[in-house]
Protein backbone atom coordinates (compact mmCIF):
# COMPACT_ATOMS: atom_id res chain seq x y z
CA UNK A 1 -39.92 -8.89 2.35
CA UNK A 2 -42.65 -7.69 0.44
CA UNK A 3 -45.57 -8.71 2.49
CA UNK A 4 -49.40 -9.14 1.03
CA UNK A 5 -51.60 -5.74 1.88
CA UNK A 6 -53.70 -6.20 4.90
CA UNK A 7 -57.32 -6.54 4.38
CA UNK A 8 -59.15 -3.61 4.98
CA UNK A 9 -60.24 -2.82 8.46
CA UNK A 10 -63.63 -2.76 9.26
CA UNK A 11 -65.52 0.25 9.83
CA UNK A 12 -65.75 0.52 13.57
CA UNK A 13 -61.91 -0.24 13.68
CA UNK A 14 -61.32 1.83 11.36
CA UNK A 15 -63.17 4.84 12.91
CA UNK A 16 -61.53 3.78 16.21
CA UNK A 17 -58.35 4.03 14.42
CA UNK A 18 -58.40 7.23 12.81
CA UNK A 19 -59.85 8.90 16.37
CA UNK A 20 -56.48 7.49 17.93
CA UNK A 21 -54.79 8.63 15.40
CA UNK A 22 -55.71 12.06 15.16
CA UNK A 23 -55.66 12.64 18.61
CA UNK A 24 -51.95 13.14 19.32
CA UNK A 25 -51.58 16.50 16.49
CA UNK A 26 -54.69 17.99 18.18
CA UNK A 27 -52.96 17.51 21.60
CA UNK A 28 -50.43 19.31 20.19
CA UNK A 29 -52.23 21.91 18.34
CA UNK A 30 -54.26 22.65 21.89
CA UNK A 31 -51.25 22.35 23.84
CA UNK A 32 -49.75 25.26 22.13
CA UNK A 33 -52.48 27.34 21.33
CA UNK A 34 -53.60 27.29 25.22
CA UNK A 35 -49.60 28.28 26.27
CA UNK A 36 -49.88 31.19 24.03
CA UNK A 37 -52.91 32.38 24.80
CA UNK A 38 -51.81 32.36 28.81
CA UNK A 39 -48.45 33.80 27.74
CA UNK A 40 -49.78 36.30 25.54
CA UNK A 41 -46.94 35.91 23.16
CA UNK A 42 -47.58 36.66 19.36
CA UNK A 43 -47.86 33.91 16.84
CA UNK A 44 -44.20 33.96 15.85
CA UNK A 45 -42.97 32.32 12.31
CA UNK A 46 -41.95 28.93 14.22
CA UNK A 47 -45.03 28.29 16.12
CA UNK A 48 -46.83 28.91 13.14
CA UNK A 49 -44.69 26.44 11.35
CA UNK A 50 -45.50 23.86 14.25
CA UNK A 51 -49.00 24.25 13.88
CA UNK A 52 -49.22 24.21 10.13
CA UNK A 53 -47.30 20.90 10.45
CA UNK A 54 -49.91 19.53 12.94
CA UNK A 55 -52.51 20.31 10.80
CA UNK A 56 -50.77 19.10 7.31
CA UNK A 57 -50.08 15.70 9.40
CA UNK A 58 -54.33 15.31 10.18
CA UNK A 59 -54.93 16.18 6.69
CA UNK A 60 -52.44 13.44 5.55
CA UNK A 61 -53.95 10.97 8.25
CA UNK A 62 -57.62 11.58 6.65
CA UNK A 63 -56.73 11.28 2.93
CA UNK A 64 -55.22 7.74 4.28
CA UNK A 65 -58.03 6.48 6.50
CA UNK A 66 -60.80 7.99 3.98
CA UNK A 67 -60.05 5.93 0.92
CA UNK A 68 -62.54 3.36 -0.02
CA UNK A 69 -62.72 0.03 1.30
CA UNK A 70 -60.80 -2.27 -0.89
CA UNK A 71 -58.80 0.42 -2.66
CA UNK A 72 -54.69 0.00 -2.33
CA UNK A 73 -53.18 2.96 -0.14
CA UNK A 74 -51.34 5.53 -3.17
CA UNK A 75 -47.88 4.78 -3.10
CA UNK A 76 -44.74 6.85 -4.16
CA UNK A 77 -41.07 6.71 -3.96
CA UNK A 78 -39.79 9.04 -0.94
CA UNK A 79 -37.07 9.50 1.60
CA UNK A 80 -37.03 7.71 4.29
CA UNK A 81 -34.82 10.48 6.13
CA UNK A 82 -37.59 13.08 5.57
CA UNK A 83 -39.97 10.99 7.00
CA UNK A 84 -38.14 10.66 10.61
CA UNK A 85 -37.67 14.09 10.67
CA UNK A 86 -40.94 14.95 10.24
CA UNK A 87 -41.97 12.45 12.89
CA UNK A 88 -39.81 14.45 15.44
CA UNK A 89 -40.38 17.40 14.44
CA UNK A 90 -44.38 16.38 15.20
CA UNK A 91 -43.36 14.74 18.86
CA UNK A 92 -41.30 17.30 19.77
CA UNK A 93 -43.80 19.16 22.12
CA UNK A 94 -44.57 16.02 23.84
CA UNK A 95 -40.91 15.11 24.41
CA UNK A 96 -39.90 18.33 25.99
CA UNK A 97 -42.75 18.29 28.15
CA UNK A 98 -41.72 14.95 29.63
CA UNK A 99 -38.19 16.24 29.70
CA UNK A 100 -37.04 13.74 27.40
CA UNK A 101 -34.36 13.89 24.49
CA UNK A 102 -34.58 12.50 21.46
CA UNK A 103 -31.08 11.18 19.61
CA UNK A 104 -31.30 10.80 16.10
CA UNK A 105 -28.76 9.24 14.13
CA UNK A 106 -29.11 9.57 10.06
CA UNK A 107 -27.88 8.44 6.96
CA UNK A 108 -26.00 11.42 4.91
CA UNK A 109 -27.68 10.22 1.16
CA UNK A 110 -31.07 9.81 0.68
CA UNK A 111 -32.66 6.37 1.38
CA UNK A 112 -35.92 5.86 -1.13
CA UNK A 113 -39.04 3.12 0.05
CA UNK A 114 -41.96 3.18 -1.59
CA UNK A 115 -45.43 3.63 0.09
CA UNK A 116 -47.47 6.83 1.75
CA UNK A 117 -45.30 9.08 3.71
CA UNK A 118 -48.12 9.56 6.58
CA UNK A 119 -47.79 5.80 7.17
CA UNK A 120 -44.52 5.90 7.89
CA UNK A 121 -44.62 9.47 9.67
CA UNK A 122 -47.63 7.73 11.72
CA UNK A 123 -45.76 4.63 12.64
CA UNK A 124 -42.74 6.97 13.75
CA UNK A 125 -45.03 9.06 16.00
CA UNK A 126 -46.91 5.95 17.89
CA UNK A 127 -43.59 4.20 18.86
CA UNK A 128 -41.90 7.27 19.96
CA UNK A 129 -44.91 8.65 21.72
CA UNK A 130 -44.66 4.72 23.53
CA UNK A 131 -41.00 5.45 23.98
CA UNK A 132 -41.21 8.96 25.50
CA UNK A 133 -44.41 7.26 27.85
CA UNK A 134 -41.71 4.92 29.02
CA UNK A 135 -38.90 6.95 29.63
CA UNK A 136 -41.13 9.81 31.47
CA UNK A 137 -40.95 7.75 34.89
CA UNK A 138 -37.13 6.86 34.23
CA UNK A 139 -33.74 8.84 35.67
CA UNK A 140 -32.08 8.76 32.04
CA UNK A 141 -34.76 9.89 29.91
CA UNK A 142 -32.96 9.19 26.31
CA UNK A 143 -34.41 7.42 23.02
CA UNK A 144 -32.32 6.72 20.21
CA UNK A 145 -33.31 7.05 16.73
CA UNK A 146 -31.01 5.22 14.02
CA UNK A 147 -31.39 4.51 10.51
CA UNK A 148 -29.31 1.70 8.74
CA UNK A 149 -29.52 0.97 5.46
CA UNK A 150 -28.60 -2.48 3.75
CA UNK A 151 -28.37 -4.04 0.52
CA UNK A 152 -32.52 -4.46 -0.03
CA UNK A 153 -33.67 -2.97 3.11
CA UNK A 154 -33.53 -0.09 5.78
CA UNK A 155 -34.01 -0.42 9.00
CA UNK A 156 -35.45 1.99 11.59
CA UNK A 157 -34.69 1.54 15.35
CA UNK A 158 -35.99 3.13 18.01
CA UNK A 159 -34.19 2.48 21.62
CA UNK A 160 -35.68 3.88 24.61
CA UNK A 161 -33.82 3.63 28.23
CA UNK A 162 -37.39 2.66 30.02
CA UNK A 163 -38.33 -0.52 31.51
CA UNK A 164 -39.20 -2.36 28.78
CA UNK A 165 -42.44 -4.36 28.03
CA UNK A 166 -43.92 -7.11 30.58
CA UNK A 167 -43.02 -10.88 29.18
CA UNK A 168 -46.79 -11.55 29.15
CA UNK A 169 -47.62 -8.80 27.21
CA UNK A 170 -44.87 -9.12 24.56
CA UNK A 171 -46.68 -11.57 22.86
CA UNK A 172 -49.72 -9.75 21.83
CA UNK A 173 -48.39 -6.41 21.68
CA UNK A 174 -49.20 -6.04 18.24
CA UNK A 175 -53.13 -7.07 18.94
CA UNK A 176 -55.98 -4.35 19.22
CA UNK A 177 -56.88 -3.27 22.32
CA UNK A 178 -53.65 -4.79 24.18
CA UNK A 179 -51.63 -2.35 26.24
CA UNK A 180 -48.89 -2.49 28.65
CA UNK A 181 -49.98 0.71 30.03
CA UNK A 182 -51.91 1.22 33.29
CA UNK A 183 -55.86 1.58 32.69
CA UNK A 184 -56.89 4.68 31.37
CA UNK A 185 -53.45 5.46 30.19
CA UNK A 186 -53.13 3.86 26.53
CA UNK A 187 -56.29 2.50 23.90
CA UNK A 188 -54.67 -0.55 22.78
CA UNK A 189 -54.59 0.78 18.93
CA UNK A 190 -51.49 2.32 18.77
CA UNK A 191 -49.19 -0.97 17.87
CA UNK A 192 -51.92 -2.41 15.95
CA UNK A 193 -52.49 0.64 13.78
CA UNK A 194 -48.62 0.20 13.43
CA UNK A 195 -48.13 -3.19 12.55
CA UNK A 196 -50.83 -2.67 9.89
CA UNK A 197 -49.31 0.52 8.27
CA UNK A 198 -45.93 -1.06 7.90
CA UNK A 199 -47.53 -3.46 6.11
CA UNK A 200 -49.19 -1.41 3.55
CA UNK A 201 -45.38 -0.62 3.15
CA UNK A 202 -44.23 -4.04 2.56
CA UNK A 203 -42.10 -4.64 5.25
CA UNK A 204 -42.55 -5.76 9.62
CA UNK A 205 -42.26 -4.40 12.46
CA UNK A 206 -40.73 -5.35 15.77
CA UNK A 207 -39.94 -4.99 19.69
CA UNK A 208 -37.78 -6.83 21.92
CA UNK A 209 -35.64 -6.13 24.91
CA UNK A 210 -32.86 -3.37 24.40
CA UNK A 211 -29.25 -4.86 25.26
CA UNK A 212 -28.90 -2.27 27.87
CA UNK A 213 -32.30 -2.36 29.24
CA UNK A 214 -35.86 -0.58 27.88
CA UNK A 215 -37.10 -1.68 24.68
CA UNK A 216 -35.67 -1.87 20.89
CA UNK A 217 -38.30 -1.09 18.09
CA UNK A 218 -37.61 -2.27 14.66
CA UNK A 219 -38.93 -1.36 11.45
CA UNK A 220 -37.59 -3.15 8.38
CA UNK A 221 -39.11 -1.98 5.28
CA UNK A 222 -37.55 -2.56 1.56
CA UNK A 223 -35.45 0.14 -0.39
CA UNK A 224 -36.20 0.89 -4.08
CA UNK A 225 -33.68 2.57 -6.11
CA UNK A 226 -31.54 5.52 -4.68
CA UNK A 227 -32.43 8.00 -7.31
CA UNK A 228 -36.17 6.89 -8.22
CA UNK A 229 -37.22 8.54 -11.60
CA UNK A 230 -39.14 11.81 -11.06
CA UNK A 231 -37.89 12.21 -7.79
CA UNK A 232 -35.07 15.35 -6.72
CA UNK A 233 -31.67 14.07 -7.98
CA UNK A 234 -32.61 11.55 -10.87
CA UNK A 235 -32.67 11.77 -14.46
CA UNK A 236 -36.38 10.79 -14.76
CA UNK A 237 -38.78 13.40 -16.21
């Protein structure tokens, strides 16, 4: 399970990377600071909230694309629960727009990995920003976010009631600049940004047909202990 760390990206990828990146929190963040400026509303305690997390999640996304070249990404124990949340909480605007909602089904103990929590927060927001893309155009407009957690592993899945990727595109999903999206509509980084920060977290990612239609996202990444020392609930110091 755990996997070698990708070489580091070159710089043009990597610059195209962190653009694609960063672009979905500053949709957000414009989104919402154009519908209160036409509503007139005040800045309330909750849309303040949104936006701080917006802007938390790019500063996050440039401590992890502005390292050095070469150096490992800084890893710590943290829970994997947290990090879903967190990833709806920052797709949330973009799922009610497209009328879509989000099912999210949760362990009730903590569930530890090790790694950077904007990796997996990142890798959360691509697929489910795919997911709610898919389901837009669909009657049942439903994705399905479950967390199961084995022996040396978790697994995250991610079920959305679309149409499900093209055959000839499954293939090279994972590949930059490969989309199943109509032109103009997707860059062709999101899957391969994806693929590489699961990686960095030692584990693979997935997607295949769902059994009921649409498509079934897998991430697989490995557990460390339940009660990591120095985290909330251990014994460490």
């Amino acid at each position: 399970m755990n996997e070698p760390i990708p070489e580091p990206l070159d710089p043009e990828l990597t610059t195209s990377s962190l653009v694609h990146e960063l672009r979905q929190p500053l949709f957000v963040l414009r989104g919402r600071l154009q519908l209160l400026r036409e509503s007139g509303a005040p800045l309330d305690g909750e849309a303040l909230g949104e936006l701080l997390d917006q802007l938390d999640h790019m500063g996050s996304l440039l401590e992890l694309y502005g390292r050095p070249p070469g150096e490992p990404v800084l890893a710590a124990p943290f829970d994997v629960r947290s990090g879903v949340d967190q990833a709806l909480a920052l797709i949330s605007a973009r799922a009610n727009a497209a009328g879509v909602v989000i099912h999210a089904d949760q362990p009730s103990g903590s569930v530890w990995i090790n790694g950077h929590s904007a990796a997996l927060r990142q890798v959360l927001v691509n697929l489910l920003k795919n997911a709610i893309d898919a389901v837009s155009p669909a009657r049942v407009r439903e994705i399905v976010v479950r967390v199961t957690v084995h022996d040396a592993r978790v697994e995250i899945a991610i079920e959305d009631s679309g149409e499900g990727v093209p055959d000839e595109v499954r293939p090279r999903l994972f590949e930059p600049f490969v989309t199943s999206k109509p032109p103009g509509e997707g860059t062709g980084l999101g899957l391969f940004i994806t693929r590489r920060h699961v990686e960095e977290l030692g584990g693979r990612v997935t997607i295949e047909p769902g059994d009921g239609g649409g498509a079934h996202a897998r991430v697989v990444l490995p557990r460390v202990s339940d009660s990591p020392a120095g985290t909330p609930g251990s014994s460490g110091t």
